[in-house]
C-alpha atoms as a PDB file:
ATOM      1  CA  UNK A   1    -110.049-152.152  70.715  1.00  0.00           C
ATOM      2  CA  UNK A   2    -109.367-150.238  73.607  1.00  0.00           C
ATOM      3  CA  UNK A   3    -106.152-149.477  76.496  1.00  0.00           C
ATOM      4  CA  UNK A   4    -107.210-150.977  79.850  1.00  0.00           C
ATOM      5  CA  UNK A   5    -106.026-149.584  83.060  1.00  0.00           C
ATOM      6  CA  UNK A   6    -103.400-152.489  84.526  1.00  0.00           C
ATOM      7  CA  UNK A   7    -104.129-153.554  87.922  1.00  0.00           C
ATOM      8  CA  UNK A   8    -101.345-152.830  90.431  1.00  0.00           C
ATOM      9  CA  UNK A   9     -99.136-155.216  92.737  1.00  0.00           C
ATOM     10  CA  UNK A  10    -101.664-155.887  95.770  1.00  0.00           C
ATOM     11  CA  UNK A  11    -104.889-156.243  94.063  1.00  0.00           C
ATOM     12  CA  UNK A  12    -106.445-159.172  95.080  1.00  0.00           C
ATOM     13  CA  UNK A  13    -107.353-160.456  91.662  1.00  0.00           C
ATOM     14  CA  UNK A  14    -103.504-161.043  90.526  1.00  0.00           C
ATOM     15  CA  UNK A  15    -103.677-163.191  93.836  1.00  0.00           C
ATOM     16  CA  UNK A  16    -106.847-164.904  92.519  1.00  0.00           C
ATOM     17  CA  UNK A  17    -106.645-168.162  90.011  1.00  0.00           C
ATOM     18  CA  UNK A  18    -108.635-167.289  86.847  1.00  0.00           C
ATOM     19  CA  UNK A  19    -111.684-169.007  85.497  1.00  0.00           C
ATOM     20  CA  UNK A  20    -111.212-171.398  82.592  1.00  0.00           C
ATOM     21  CA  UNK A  21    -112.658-169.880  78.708  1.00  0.00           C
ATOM     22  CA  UNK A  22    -115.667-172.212  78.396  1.00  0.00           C
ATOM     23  CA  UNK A  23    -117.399-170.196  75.186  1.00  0.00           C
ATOM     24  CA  UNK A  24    -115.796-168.305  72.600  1.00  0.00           C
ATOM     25  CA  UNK A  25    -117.409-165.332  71.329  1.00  0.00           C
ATOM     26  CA  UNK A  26    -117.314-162.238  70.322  1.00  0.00           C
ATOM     27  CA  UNK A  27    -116.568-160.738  73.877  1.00  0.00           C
ATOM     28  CA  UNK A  28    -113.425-163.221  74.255  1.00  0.00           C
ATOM     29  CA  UNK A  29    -112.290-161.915  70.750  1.00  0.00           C
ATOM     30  CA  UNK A  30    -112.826-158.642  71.838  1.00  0.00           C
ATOM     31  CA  UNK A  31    -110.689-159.134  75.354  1.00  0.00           C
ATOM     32  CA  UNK A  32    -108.150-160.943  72.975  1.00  0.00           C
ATOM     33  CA  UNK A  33    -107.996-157.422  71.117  1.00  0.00           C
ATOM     34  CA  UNK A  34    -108.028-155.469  74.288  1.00  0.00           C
ATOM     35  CA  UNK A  35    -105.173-157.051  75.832  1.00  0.00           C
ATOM     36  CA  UNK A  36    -103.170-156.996  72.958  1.00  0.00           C
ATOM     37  CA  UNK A  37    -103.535-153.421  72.553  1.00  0.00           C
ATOM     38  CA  UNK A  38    -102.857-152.436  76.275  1.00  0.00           C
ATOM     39  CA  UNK A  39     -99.439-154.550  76.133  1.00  0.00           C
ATOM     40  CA  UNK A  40     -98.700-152.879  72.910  1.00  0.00           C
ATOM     41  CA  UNK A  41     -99.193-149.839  74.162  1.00  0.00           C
ATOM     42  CA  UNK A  42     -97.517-149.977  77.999  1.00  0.00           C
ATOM     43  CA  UNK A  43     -95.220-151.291  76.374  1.00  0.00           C
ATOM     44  CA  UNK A  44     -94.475-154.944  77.789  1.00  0.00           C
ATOM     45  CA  UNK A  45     -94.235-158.994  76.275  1.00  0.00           C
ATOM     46  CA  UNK A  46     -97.181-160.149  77.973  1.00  0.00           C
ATOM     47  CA  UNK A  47    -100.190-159.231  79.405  1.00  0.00           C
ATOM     48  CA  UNK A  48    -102.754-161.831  81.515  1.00  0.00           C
ATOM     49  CA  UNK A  49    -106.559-161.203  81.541  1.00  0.00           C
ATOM     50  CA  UNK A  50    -106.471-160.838  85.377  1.00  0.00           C
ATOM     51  CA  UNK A  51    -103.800-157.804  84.865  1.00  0.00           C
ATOM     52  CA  UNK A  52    -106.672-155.603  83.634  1.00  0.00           C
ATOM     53  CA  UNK A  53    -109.089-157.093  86.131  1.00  0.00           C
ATOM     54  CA  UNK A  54    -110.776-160.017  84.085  1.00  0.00           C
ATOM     55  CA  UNK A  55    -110.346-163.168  85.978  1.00  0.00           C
ATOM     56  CA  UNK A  56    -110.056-165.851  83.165  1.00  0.00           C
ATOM     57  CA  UNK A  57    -107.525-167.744  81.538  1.00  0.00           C
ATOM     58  CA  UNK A  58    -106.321-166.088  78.561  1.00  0.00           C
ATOM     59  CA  UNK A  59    -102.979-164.092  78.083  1.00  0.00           C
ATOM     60  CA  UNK A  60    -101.507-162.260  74.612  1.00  0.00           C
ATOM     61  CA  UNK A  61     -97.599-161.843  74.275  1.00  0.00           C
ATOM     62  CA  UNK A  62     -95.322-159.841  71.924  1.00  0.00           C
ATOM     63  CA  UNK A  63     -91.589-161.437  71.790  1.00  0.00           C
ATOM     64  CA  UNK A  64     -89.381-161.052  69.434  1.00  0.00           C
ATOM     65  CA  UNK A  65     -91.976-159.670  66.768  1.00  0.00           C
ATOM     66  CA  UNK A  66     -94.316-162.782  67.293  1.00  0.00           C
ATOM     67  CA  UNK A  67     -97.755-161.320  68.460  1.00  0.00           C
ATOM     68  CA  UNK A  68    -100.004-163.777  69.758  1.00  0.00           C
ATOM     69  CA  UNK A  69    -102.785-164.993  72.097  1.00  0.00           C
ATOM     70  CA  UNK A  70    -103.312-168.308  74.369  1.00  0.00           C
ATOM     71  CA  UNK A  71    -106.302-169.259  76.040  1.00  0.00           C
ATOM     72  CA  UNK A  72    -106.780-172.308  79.123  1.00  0.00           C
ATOM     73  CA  UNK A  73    -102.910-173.007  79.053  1.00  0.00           C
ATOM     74  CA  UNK A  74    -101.465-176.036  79.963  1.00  0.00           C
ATOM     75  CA  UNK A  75     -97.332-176.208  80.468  1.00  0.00           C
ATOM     76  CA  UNK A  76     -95.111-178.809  79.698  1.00  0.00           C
ATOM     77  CA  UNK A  77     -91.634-177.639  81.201  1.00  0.00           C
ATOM     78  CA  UNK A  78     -88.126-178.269  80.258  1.00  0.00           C
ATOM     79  CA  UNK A  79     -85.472-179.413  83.206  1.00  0.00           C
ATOM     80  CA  UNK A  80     -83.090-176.862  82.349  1.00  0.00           C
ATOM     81  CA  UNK A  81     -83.331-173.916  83.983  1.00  0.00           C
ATOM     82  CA  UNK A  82     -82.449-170.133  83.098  1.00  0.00           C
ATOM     83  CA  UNK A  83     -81.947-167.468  85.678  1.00  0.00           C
ATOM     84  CA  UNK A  84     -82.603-163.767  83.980  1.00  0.00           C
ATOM     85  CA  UNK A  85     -84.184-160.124  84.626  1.00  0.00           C
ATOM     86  CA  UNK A  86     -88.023-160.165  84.646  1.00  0.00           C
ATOM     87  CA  UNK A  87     -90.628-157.298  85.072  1.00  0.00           C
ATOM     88  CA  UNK A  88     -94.244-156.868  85.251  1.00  0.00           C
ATOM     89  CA  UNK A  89     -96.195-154.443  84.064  1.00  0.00           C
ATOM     90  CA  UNK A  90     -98.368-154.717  87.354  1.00  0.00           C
ATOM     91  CA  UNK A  91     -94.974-153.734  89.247  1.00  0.00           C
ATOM     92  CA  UNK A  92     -94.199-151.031  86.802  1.00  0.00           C
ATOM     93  CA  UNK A  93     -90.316-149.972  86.602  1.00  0.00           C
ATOM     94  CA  UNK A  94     -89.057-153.132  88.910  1.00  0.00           C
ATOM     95  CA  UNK A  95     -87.004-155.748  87.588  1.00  0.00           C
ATOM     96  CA  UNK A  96     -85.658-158.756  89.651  1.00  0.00           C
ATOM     97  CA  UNK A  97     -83.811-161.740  88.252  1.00  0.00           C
ATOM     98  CA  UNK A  98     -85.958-164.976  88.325  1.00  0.00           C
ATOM     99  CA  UNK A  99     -85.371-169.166  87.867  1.00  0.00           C
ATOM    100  CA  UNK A 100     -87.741-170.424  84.902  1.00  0.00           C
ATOM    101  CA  UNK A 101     -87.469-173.421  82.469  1.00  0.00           C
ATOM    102  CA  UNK A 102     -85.553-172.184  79.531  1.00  0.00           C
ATOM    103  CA  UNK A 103     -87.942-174.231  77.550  1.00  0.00           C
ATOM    104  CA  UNK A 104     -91.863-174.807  77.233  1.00  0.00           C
ATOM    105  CA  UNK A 105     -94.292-176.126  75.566  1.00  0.00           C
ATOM    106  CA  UNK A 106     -97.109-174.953  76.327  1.00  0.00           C
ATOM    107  CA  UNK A 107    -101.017-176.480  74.672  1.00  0.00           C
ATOM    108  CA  UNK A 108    -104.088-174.487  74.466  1.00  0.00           C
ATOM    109  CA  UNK A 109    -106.599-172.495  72.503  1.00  0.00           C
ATOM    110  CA  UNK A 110    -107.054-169.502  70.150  1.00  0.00           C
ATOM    111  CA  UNK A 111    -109.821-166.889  70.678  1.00  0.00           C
ATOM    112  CA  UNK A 112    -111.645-169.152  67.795  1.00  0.00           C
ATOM    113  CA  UNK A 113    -111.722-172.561  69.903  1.00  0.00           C
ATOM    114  CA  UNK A 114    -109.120-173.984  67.834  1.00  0.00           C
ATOM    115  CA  UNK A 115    -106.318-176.409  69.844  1.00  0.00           C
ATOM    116  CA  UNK A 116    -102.725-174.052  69.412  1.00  0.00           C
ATOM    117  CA  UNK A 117     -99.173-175.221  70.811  1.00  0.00           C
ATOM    118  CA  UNK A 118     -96.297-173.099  71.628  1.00  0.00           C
ATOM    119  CA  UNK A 119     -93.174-174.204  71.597  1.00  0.00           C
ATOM    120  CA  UNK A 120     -90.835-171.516  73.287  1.00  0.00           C
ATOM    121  CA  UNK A 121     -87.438-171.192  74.620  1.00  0.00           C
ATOM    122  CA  UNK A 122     -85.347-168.123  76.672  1.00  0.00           C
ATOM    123  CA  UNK A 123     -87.062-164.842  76.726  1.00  0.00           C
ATOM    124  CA  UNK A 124     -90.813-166.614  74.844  1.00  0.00           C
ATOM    125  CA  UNK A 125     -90.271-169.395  77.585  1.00  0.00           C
ATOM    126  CA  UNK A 126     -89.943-166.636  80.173  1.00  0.00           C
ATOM    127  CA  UNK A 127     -92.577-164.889  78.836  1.00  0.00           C
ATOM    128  CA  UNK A 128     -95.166-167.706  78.124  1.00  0.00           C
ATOM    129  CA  UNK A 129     -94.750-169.348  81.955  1.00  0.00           C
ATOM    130  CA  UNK A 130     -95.012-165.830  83.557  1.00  0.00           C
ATOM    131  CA  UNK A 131     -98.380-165.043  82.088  1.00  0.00           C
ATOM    132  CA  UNK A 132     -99.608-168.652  82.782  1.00  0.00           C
ATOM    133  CA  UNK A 133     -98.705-167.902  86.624  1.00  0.00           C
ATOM    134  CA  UNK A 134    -100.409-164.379  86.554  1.00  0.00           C
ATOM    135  CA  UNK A 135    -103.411-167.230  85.664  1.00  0.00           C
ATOM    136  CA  UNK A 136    -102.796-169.369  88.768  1.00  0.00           C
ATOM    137  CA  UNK A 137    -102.855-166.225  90.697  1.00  0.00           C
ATOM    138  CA  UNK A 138     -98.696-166.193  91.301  1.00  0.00           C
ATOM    139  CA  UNK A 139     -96.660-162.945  90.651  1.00  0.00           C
ATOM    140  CA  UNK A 140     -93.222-163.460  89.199  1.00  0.00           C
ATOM    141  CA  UNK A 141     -91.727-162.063  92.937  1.00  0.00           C
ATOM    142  CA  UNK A 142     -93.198-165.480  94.513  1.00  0.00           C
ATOM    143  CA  UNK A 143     -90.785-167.399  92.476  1.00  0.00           C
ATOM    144  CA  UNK A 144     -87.779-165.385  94.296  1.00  0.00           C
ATOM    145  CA  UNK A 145     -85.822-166.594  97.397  1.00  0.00           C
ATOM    146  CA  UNK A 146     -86.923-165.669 100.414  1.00  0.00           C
ATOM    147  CA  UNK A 147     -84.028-163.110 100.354  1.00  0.00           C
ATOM    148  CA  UNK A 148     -84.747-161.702  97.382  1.00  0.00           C
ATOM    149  CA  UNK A 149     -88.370-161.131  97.505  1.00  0.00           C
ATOM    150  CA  UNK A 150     -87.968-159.627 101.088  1.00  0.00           C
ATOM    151  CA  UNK A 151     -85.929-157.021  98.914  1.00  0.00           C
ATOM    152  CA  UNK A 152     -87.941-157.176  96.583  1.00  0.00           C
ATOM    153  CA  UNK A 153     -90.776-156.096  98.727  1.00  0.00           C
ATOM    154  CA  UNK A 154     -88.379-153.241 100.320  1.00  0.00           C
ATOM    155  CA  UNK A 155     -88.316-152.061  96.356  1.00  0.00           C
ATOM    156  CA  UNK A 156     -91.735-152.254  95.662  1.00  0.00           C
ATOM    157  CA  UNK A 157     -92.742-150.512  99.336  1.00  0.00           C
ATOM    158  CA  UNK A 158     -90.211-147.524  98.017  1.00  0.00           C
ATOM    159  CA  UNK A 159     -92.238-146.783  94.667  1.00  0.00           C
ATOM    160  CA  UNK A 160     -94.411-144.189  94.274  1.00  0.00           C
ATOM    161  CA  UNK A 161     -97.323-146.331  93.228  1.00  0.00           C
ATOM    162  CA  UNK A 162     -97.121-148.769  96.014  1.00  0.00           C
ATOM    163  CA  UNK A 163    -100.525-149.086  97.892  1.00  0.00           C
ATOM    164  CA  UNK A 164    -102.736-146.731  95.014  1.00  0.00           C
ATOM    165  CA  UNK A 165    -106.238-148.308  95.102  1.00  0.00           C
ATOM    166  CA  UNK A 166    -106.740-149.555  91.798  1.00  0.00           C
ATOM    167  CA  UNK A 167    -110.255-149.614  90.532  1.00  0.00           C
ATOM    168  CA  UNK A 168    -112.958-152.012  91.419  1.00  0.00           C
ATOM    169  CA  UNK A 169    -113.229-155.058  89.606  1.00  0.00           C
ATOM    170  CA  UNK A 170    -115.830-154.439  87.296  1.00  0.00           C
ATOM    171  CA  UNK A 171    -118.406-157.682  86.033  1.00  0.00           C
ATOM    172  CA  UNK A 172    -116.869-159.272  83.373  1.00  0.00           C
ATOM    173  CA  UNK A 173    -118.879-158.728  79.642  1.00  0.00           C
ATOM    174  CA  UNK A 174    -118.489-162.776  79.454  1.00  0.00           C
ATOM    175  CA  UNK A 175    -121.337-164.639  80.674  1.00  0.00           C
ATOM    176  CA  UNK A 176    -119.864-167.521  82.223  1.00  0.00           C
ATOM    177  CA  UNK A 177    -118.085-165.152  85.061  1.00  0.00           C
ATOM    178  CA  UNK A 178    -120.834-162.936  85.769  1.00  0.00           C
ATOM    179  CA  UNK A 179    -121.876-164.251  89.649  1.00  0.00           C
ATOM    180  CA  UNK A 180    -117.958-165.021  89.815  1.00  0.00           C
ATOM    181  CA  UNK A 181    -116.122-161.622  90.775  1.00  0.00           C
END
């Protein structure tokens, strides 16, 4: 297990959809554990592959004491809506309030292959369909108004970290990407 550096608001792969987990090794077990420990450690809820510059479709959380993992998720979301403060650990020390489903289900796999469901409301709902959109390339700020992302991007232009160059992305250790980033 090792801390990752996590990739900064304006690299292109938070922009870029992941790859779907087609084998399930070792490696995968080993970004599982990887990912895990970097959230732990930042500290945040959830942390997507592409966040530490691995562009495939797995994502660990840590809400409300439940530590966990899901792999090629698909969401099934409720009608109602909730309207709360959300931050990123790729827009470190910005929060902006945010519309989600206040419940999910959300189908998928464990690091093993296995099918797993999650069945989340409030803050795991929140966290569960924020990670899945760091898979399909969308950062929490795209779900804003127009008004409130164009002050959210006044924010974010203000930080200190604001146009860093993050590292390049590096060849992933899983076969099926290398060729793909």
């Amino acid at each position: 297990m090792s801390v990752k550096p996590v990739r900064l608001f304006g690299d292109p792969v938070l922009t870029t959809p992941a790859a779907e987990v087609t084998v399930f090794d070792k490696e995968l077990r080993q970004l599982v554990s990887d990912l895990t420990q970097t959230m732990q450690e930042a500290p945040g809820a959830g942390l997507a592959a592409p966040q530490i510059g691995i562009s495939l479709r797995v994502f660990t959380f840590d809400v409300d004491d439940i530590v966990g993992h899901l792999i090629n998720p698909v969401l099934d979301l409720s009608e109602d809506m909730q309207d709360g403060p959300e931050g990123c650990l790729s827009l470190p020390g910005l929060t902006f309030d945010t519309p989600r489903a206040m419940n999910v289900v959300a189908k998928g796999m464990n690091m093993y292959g296995e099918p797993v469901t999650l069945i989340g409301s409030e803050l795991m709902a929140r966290c569960i369909q924020h990670e899945t959109d760091h898979l399909d390339g969308i950062i929490f700020i795209d779900r804003l108004t127009a008004e409130a992302r164009k002050e959210a991007m006044k924010e974010i232009r203000a930080t200190d970290w604001f146009g860093e160059v993050n590292p390049t992305v590096k060849v992933s250790p899983h076969s099926m990407l290398n060729g793909l980033m």
